[in-house]
N, C-alpha and C. Protein backbone atom coordinates (compact mmCIF):
# COMPACT_ATOMS: atom_id res chain seq x y z
N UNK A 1 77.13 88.94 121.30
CA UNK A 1 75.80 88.80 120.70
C UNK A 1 75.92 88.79 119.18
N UNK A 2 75.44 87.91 118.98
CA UNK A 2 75.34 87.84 117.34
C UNK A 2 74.29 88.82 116.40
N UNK A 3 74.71 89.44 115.58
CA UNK A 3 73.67 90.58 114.61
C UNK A 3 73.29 90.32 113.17
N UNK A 4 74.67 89.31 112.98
CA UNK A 4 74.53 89.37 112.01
C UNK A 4 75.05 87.88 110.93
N UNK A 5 74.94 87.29 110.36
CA UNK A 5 75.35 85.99 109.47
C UNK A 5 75.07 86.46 107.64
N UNK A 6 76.31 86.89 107.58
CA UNK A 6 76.21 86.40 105.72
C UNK A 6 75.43 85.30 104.83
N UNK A 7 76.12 84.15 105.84
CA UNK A 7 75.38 83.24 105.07
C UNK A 7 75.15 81.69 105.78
N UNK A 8 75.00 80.81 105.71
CA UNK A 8 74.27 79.67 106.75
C UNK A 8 75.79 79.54 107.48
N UNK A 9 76.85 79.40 107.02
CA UNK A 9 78.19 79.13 107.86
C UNK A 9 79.25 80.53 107.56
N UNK A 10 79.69 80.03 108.76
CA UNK A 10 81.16 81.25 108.70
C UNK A 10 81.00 82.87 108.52
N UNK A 11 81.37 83.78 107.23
CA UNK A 11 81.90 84.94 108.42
C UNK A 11 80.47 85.57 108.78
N UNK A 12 80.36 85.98 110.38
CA UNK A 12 79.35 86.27 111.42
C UNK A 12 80.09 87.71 111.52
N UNK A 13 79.02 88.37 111.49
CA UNK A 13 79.66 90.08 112.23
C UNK A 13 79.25 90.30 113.60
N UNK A 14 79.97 90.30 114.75
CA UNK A 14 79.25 90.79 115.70
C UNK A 14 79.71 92.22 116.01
N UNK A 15 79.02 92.75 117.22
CA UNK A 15 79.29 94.25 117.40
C UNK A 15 79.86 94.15 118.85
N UNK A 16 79.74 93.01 119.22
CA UNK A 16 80.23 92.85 121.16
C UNK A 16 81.29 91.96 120.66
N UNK A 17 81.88 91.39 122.28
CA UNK A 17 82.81 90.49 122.20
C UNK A 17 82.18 88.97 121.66
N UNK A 18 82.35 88.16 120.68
CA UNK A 18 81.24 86.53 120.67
C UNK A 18 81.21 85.74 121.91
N UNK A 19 80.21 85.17 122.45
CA UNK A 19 80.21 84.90 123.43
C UNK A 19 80.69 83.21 123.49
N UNK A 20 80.51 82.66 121.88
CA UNK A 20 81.19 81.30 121.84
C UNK A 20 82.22 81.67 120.60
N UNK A 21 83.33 80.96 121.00
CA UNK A 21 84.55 81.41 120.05
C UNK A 21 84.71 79.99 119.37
N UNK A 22 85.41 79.71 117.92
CA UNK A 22 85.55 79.01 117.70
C UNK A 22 87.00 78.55 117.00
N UNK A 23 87.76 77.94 117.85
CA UNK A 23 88.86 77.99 117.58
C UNK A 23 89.58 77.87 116.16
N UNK A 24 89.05 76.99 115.40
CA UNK A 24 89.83 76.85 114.28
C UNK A 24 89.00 78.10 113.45
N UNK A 25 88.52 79.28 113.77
CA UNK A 25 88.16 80.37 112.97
C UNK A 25 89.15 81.61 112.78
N UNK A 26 88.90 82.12 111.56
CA UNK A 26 89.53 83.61 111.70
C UNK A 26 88.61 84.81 112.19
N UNK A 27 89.38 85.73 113.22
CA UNK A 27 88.39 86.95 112.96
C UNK A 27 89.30 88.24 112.84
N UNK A 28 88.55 89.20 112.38
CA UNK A 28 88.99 90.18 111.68
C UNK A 28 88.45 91.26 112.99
N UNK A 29 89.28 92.12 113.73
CA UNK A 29 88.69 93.08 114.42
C UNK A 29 88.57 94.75 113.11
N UNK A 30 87.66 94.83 113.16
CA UNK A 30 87.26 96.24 112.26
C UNK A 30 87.16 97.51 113.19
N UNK A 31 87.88 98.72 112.66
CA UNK A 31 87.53 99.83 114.13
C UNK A 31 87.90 101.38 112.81
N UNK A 32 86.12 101.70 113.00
CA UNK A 32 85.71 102.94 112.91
C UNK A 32 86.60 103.99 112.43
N UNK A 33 86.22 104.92 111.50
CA UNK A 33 86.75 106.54 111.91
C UNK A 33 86.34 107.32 112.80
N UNK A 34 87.02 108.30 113.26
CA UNK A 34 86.87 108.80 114.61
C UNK A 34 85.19 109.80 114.06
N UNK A 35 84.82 109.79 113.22
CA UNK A 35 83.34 110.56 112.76
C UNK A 35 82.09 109.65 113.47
N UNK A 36 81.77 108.86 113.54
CA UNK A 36 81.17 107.52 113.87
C UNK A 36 81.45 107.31 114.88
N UNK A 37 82.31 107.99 116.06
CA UNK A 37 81.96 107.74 117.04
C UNK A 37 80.91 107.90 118.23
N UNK A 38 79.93 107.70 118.38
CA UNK A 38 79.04 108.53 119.06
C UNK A 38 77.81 107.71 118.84
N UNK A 39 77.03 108.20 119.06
CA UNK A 39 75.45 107.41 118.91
C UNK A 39 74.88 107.23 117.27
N UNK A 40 75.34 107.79 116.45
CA UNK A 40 75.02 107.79 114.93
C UNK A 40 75.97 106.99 114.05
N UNK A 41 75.54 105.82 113.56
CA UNK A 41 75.88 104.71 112.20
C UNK A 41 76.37 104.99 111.15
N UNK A 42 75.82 106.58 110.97
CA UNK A 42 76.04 107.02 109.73
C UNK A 42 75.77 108.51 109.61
N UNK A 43 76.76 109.40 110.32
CA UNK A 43 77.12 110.59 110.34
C UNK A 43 77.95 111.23 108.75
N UNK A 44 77.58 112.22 108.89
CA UNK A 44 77.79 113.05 107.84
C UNK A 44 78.99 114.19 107.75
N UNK A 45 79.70 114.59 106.99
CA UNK A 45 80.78 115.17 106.85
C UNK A 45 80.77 116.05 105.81
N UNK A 46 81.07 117.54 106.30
CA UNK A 46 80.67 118.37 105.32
C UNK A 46 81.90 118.56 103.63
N UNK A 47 82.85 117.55 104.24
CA UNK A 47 83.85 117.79 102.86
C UNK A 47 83.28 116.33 102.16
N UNK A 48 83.48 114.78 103.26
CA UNK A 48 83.41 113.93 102.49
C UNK A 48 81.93 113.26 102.22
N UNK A 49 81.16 113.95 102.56
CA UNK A 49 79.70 112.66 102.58
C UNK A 49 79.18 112.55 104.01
N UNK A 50 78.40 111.10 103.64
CA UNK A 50 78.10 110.15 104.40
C UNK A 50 78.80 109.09 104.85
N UNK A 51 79.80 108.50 106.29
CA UNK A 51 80.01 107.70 106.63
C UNK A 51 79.18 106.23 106.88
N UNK A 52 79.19 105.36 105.56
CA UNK A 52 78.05 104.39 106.07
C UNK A 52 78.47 103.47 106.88
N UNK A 53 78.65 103.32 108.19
CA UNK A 53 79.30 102.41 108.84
C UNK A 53 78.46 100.75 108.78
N UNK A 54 77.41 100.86 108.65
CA UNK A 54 76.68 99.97 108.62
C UNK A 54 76.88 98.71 107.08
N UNK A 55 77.01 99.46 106.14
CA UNK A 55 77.51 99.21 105.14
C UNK A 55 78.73 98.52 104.48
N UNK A 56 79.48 99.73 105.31
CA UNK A 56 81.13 99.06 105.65
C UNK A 56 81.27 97.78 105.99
N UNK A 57 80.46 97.45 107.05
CA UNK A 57 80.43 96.83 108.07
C UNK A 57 80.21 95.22 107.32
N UNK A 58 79.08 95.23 106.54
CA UNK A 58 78.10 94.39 105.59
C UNK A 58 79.13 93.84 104.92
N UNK A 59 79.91 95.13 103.79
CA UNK A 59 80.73 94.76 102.78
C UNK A 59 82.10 94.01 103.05
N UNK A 60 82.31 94.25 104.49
CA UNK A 60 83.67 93.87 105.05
C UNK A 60 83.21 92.40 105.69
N UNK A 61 82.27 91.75 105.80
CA UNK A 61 81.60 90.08 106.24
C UNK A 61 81.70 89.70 104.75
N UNK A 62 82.47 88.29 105.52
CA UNK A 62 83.11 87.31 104.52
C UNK A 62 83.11 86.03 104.97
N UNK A 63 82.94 84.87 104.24
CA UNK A 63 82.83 83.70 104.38
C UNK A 63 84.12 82.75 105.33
N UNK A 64 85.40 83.92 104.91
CA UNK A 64 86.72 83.44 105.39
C UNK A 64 86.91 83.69 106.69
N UNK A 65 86.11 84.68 107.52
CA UNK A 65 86.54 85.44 109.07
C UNK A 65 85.29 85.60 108.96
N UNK A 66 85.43 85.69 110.88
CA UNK A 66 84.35 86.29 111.87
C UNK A 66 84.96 88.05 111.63
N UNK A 67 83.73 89.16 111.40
CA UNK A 67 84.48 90.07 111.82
C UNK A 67 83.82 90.39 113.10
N UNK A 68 84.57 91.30 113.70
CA UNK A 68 83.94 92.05 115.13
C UNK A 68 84.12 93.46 114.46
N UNK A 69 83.21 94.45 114.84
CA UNK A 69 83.02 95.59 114.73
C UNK A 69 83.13 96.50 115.43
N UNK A 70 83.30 97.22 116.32
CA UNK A 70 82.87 97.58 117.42
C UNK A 70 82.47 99.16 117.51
N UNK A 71 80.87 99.65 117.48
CA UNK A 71 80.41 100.70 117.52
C UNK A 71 81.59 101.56 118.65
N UNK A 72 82.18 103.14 118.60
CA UNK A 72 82.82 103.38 119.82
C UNK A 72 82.21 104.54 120.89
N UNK A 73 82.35 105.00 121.83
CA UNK A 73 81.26 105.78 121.92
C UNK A 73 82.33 107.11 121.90
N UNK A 74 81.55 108.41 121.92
CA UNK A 74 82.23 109.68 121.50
C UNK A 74 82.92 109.88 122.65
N UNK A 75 84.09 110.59 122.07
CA UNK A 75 85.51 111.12 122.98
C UNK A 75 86.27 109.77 122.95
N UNK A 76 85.95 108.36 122.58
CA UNK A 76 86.98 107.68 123.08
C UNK A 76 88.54 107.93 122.84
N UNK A 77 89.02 107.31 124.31
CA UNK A 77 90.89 107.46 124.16
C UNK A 77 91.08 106.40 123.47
N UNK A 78 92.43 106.67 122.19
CA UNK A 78 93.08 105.81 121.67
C UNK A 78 93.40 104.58 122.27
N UNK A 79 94.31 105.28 123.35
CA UNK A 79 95.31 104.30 123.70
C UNK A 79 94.70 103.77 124.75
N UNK A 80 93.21 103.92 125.40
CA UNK A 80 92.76 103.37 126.35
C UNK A 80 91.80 102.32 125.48
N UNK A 81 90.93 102.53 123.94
CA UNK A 81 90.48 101.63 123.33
C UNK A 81 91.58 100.66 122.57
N UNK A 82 92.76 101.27 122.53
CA UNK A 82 93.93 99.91 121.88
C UNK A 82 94.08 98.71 123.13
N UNK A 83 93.83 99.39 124.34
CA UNK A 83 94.28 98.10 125.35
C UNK A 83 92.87 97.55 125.44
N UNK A 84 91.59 97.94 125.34
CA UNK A 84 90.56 96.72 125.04
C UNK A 84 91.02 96.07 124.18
N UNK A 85 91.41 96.15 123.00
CA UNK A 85 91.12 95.56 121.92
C UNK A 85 92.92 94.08 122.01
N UNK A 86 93.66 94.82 122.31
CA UNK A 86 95.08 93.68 123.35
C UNK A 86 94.09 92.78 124.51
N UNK A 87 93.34 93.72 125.32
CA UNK A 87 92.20 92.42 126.11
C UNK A 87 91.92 91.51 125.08
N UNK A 88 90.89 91.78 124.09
CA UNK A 88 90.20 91.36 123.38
C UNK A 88 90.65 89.93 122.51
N UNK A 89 91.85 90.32 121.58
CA UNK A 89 92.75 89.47 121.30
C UNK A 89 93.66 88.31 122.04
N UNK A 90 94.42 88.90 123.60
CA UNK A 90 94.57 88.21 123.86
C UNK A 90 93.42 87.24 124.85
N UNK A 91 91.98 87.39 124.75
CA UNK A 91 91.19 86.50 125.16
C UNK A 91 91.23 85.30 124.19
N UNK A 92 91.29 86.02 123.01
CA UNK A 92 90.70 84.97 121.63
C UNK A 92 91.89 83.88 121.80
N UNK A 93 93.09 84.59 121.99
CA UNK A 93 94.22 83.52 121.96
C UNK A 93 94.03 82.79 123.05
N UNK A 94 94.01 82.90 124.32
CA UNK A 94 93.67 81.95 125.68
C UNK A 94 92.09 80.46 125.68
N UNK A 95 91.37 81.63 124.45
CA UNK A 95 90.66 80.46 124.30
C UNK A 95 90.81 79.64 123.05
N UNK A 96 92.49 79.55 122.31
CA UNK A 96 92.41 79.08 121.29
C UNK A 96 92.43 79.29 120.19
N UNK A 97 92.44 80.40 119.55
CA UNK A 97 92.29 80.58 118.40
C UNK A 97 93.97 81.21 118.33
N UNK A 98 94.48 80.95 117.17
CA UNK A 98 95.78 80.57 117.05
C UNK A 98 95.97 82.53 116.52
N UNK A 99 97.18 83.23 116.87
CA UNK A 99 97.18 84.28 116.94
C UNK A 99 97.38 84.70 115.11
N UNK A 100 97.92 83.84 114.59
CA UNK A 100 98.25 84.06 112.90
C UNK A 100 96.62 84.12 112.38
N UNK A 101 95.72 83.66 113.20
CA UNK A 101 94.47 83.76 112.66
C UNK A 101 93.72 85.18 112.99
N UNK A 102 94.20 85.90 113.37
CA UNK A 102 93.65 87.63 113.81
C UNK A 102 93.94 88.19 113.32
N UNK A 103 93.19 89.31 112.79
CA UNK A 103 93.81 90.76 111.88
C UNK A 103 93.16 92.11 112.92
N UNK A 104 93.89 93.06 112.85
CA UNK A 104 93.26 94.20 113.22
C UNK A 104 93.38 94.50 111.99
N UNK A 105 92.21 95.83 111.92
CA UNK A 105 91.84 96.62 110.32
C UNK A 105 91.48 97.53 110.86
N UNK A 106 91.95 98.90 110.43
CA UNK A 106 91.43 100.14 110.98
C UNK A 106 91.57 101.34 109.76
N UNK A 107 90.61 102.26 109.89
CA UNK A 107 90.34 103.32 108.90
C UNK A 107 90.55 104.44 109.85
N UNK A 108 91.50 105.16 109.25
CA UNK A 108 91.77 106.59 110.31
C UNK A 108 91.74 106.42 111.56
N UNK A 109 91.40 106.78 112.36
CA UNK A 109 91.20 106.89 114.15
C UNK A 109 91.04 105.58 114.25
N UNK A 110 90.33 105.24 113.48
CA UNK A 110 90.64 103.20 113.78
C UNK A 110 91.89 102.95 113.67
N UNK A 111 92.53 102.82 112.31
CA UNK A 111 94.02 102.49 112.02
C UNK A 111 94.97 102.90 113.52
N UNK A 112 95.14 104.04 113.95
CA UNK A 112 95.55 104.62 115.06
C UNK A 112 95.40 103.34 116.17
N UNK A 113 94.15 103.34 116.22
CA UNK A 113 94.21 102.30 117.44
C UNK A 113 94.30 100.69 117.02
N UNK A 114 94.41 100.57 115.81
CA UNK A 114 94.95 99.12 115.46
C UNK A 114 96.47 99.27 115.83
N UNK A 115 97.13 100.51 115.10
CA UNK A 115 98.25 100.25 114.88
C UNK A 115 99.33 100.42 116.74
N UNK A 116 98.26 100.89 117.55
CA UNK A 116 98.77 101.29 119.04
C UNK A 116 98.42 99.77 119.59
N UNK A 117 97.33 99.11 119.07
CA UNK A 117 97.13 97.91 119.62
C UNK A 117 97.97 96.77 119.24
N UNK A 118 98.68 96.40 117.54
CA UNK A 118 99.91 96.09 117.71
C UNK A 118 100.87 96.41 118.50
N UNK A 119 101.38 97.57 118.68
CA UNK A 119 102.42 97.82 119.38
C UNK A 119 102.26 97.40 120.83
N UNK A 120 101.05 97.67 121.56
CA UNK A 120 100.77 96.83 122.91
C UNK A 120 100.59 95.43 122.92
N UNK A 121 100.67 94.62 121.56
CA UNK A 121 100.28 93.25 122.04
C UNK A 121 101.74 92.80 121.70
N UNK A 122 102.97 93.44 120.69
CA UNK A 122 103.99 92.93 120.15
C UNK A 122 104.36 91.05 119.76
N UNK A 123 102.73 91.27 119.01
CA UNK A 123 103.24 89.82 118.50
C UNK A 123 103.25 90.21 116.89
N UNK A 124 104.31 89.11 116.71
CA UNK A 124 104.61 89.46 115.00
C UNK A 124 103.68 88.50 114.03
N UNK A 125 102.74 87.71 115.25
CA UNK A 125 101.71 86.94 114.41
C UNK A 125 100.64 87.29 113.87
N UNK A 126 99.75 88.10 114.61
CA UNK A 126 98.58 89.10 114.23
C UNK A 126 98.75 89.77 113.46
N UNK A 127 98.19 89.94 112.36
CA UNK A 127 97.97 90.38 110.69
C UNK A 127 97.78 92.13 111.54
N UNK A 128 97.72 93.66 110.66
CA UNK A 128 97.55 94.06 110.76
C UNK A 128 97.31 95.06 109.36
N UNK A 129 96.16 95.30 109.14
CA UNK A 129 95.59 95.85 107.69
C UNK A 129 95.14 97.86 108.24
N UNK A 130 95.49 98.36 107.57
CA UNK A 130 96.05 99.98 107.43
C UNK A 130 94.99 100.42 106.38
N UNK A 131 93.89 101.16 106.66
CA UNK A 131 93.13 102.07 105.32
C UNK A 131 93.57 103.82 106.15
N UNK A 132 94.43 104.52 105.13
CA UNK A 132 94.24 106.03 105.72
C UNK A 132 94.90 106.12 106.61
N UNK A 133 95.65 105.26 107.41
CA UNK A 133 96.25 105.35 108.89
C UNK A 133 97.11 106.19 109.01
N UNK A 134 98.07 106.50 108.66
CA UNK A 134 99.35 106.94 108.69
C UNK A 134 99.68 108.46 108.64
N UNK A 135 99.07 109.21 109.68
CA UNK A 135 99.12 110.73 109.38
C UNK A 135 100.80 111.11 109.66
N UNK A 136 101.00 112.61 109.66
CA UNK A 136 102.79 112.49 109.93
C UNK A 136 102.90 112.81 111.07
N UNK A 137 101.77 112.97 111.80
CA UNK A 137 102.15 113.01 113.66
C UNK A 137 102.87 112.02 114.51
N UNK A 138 102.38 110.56 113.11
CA UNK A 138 103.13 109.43 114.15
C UNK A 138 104.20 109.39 113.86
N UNK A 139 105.17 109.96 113.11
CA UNK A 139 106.61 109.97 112.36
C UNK A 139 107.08 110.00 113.71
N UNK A 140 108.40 108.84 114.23
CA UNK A 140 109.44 109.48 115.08
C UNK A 140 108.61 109.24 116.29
N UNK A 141 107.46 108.87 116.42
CA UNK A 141 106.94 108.65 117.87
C UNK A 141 106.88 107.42 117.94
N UNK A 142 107.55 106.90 119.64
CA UNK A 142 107.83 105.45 119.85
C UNK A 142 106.35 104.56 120.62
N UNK A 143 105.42 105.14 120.38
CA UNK A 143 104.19 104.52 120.41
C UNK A 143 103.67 104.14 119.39
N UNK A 144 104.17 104.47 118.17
CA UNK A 144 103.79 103.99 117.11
C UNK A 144 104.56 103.12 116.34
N UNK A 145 104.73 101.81 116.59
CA UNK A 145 105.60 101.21 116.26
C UNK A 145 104.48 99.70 115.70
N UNK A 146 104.37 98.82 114.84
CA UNK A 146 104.09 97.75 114.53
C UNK A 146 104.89 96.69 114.26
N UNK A 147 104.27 95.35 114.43
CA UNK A 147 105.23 94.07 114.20
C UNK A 147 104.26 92.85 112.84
N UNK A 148 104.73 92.26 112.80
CA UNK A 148 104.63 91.12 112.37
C UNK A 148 104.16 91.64 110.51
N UNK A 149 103.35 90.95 110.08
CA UNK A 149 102.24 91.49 108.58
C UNK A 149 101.53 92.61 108.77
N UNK A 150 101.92 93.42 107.72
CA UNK A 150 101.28 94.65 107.43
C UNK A 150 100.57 95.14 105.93
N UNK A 151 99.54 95.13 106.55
CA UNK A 151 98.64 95.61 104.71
C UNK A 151 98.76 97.43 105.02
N UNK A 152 98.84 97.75 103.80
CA UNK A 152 98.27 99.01 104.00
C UNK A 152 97.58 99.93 102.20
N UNK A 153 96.42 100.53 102.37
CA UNK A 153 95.84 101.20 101.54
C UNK A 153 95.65 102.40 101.81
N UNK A 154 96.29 103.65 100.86
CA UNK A 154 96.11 104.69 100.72
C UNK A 154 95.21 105.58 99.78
N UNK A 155 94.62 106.39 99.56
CA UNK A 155 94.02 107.04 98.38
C UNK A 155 94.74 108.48 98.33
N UNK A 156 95.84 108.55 97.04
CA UNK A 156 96.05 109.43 96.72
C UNK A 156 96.02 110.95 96.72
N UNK A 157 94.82 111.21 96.36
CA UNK A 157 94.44 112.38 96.39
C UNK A 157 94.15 113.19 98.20
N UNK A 158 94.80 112.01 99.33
CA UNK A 158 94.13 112.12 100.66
C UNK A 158 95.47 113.03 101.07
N UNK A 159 95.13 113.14 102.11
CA UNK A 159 96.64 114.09 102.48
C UNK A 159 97.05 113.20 103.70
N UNK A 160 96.44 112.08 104.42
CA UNK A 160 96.80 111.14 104.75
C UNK A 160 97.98 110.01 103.71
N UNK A 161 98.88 109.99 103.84
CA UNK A 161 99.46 109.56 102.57
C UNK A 161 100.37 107.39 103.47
N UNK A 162 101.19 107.37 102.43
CA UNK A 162 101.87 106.05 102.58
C UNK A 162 102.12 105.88 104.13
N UNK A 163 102.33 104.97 104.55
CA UNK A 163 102.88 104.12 105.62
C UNK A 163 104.42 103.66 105.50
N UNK A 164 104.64 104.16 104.63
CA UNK A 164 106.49 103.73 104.64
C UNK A 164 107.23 104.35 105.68
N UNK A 165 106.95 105.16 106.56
CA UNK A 165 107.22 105.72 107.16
C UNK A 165 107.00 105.04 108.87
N UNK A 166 105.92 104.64 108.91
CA UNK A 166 105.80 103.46 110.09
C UNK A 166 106.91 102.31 109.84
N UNK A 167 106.91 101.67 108.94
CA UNK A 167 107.15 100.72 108.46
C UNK A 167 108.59 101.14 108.95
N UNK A 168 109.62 102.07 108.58
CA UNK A 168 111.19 102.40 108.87
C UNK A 168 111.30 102.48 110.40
N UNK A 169 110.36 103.26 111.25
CA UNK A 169 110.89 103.00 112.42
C UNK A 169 110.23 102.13 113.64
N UNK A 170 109.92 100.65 112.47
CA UNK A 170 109.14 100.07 113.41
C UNK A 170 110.36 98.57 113.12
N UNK A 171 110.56 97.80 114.00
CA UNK A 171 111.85 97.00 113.60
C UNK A 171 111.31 95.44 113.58
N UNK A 172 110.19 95.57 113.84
CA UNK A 172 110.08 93.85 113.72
C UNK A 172 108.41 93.76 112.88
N UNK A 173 108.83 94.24 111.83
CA UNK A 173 107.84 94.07 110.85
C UNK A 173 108.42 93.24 109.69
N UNK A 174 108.29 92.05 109.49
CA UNK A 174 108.47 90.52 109.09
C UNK A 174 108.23 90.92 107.34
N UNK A 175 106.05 91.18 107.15
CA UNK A 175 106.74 91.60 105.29
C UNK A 175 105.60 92.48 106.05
N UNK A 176 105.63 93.85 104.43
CA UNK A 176 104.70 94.87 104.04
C UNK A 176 104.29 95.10 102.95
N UNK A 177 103.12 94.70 102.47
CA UNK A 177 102.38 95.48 101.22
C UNK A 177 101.42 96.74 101.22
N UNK A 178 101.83 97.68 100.37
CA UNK A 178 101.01 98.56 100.44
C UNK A 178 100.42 99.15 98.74
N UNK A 179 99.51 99.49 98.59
CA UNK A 179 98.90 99.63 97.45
C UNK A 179 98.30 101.28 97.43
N UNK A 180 98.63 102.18 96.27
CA UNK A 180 97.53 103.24 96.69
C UNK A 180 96.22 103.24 95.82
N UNK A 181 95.24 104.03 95.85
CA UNK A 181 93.93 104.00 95.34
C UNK A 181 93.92 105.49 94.68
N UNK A 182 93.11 105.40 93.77
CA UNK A 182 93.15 107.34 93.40
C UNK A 182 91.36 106.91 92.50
N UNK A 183 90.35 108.17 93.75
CA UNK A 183 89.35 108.29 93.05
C UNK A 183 89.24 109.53 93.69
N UNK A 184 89.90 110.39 93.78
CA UNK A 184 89.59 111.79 94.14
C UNK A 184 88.88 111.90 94.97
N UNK A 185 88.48 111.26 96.20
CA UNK A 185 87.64 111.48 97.05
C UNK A 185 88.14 111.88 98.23
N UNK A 186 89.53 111.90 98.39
CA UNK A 186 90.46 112.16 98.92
C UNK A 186 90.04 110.87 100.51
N UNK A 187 89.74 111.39 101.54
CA UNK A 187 89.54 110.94 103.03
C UNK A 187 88.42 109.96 102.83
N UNK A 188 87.22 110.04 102.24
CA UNK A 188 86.00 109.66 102.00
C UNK A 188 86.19 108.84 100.90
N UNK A 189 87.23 108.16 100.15
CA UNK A 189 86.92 107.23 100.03
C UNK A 189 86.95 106.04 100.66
N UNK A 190 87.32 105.86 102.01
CA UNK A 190 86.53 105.07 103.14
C UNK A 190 85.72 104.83 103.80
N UNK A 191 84.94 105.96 103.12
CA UNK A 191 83.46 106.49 104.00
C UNK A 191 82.41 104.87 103.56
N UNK A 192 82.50 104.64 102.51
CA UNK A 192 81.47 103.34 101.89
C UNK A 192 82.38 102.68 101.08
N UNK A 193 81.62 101.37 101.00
CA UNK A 193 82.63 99.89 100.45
C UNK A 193 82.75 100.29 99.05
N UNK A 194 83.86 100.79 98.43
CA UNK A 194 84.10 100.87 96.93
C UNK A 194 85.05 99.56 96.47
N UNK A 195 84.86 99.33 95.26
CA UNK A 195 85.83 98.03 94.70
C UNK A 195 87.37 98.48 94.99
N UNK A 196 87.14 99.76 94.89
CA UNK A 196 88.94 100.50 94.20
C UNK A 196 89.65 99.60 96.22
N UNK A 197 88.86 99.53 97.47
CA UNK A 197 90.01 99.37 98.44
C UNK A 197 89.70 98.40 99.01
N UNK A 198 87.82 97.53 98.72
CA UNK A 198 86.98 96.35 99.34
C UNK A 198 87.95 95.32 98.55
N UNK A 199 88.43 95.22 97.52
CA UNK A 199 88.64 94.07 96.74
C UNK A 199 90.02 94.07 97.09
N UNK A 200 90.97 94.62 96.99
CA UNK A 200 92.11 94.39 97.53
C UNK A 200 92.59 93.68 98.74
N UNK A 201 91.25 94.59 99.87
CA UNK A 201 91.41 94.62 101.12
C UNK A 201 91.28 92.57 101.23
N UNK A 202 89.81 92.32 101.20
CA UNK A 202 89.38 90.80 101.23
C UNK A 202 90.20 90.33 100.32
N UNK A 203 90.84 90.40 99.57
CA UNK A 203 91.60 89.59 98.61
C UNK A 203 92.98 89.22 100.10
N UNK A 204 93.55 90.15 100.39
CA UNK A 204 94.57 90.05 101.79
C UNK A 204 93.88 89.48 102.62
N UNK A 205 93.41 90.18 103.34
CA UNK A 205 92.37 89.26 104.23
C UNK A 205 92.61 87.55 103.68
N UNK A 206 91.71 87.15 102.79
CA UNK A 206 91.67 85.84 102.51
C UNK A 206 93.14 85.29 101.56
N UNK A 207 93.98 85.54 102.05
CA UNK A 207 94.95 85.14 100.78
C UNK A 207 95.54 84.15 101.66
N UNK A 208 95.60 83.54 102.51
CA UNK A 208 95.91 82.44 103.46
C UNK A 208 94.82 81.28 103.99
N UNK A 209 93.47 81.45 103.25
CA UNK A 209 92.37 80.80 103.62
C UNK A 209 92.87 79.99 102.75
C-alpha cells in the first residue's frame, strides 16, 4: 500500500510490501530501533529524547529509491524479522529488480537485523548501510557476518562504536566505508534526521544513481 510520494515520480515510501514493483527501480529497506517497536511512531526515551520515526522516515524518501519502512510490532525476533526481510528481497529479485539495486539500512536493533539479513541472503550484491549497529556482542559471533558493500555511521560520543570489527570477521565483504559523527548525543543522534548522518547517508545511497 502506498502512504506516501515525495514528489510526482520516484522515491515512494511504503510501510507494507508494494504491491506493483518496478523493475528498473531502487529500493532502500529502512528498519527501526528496537524503541519504536510497538504501537507508538514516536516513543520517548528517558536519556535520548524523542524517537521521530515518522520523520526519519520523511527525511530518508528520495527521488533516487523506493524506500520500504516497516513499522515492527513489540517483542519482535531478530532473526525471525531478518528472514522476512531475505523473503522480502528475494521477492523483489524474482520479480526483477536487479539485486545491486537494494540496500538494507538499519539503526540499532534495525542494523542487527539488516546485518543478520545479509548474512541470510549471502549475496555480495545488496548494498548494506550501518547507523549505530555494531555493539561488541556481535564480536566473534558467526551469525554476524556480512557480504558484498558496506556503509557504516557511527556517533562518537555513543558507546555503540565502529564496525571494523564486523568487517574483520566477515570474509566476503568486497569494499567498506565508514564515517564517524560527533554531536554528543551519543545513541539519539538517530533518534531524528540531522545533516551530521542524513547527508552522508543519501549522498551513499545515491552515489550510483
Amino acid at each position: 500500500m502506498l502512504l506516501f510520494s515525495s514528489c510526482v515520480f520516484a522515491g515512494q515510501l511504503y510501510e507494507q510490501f508494494p504491491e506493483k514493483i518496478d523493475q528498473n527501480a531502487k529500493y532502500v529497506f529502512y528498519s527501526h530501533g528496537l524503541i519504536v517497536e510497538g504501537n507508538n511512531p514516536t516513543p520517548v526515551s528517558n536519556r535520548w529524547g524523542k524517537y521521530d520515526f515518522p520523520k526519519v522516515k520523511s527525511a530518508l524518501t528520495d527521488d533516487g529509491y523506493h524506500l520500504i519502512a516497516y513499522h515492527r510490532a513489540k517483542n519482535t525476533k531478530a532473526k525471525i524479522f531478518a528472514k522476512k526481510l531475505k523473503h522480502d528481497i528475494s521477492l523483489l529479485i524474482t520479480k526483477g529488480v536487479k539485486p545491486e539495486n537494494i540496500t538494507l539500512l538499519g539503526f540499532s536493533r534495525g542494523g542487527e537485523i539488516s546485518i543478520l539479513t545479509s548474512h541470510y541472503l549471502k549475496s555480495k550484491k545488496v548494498r548494506l548501510a550501518l547507523l549505530a549497529s555494531c555493539p561488541n556482542f556481535m564480536e566473534d559471533h558467526p551469525d554476524y557476518q556480512v557480504y558484498g558493500e558496506v556503509y557504516s555511521i557511527y556517533e562518537t560520543s555513543d558507546r555503540v562504536g565502529s564496525c571494523q570489527f564486523l568487517i574483520a570477521q566477515s570474509k566476503n565483504v568486497d569494499r567498506f566505508e565508514e564515517i564517524a559523527i560527533t554531536t554528543g548525543e551519543e545513541h539519539g543522534a538517530f533518534f531524528r534526521p540531522i545533516p551530521e548522518w542524513l547527508d552522508p547517508l543519501k549522498a551513499w545511497l545515491n552515489k550510483n544513481n
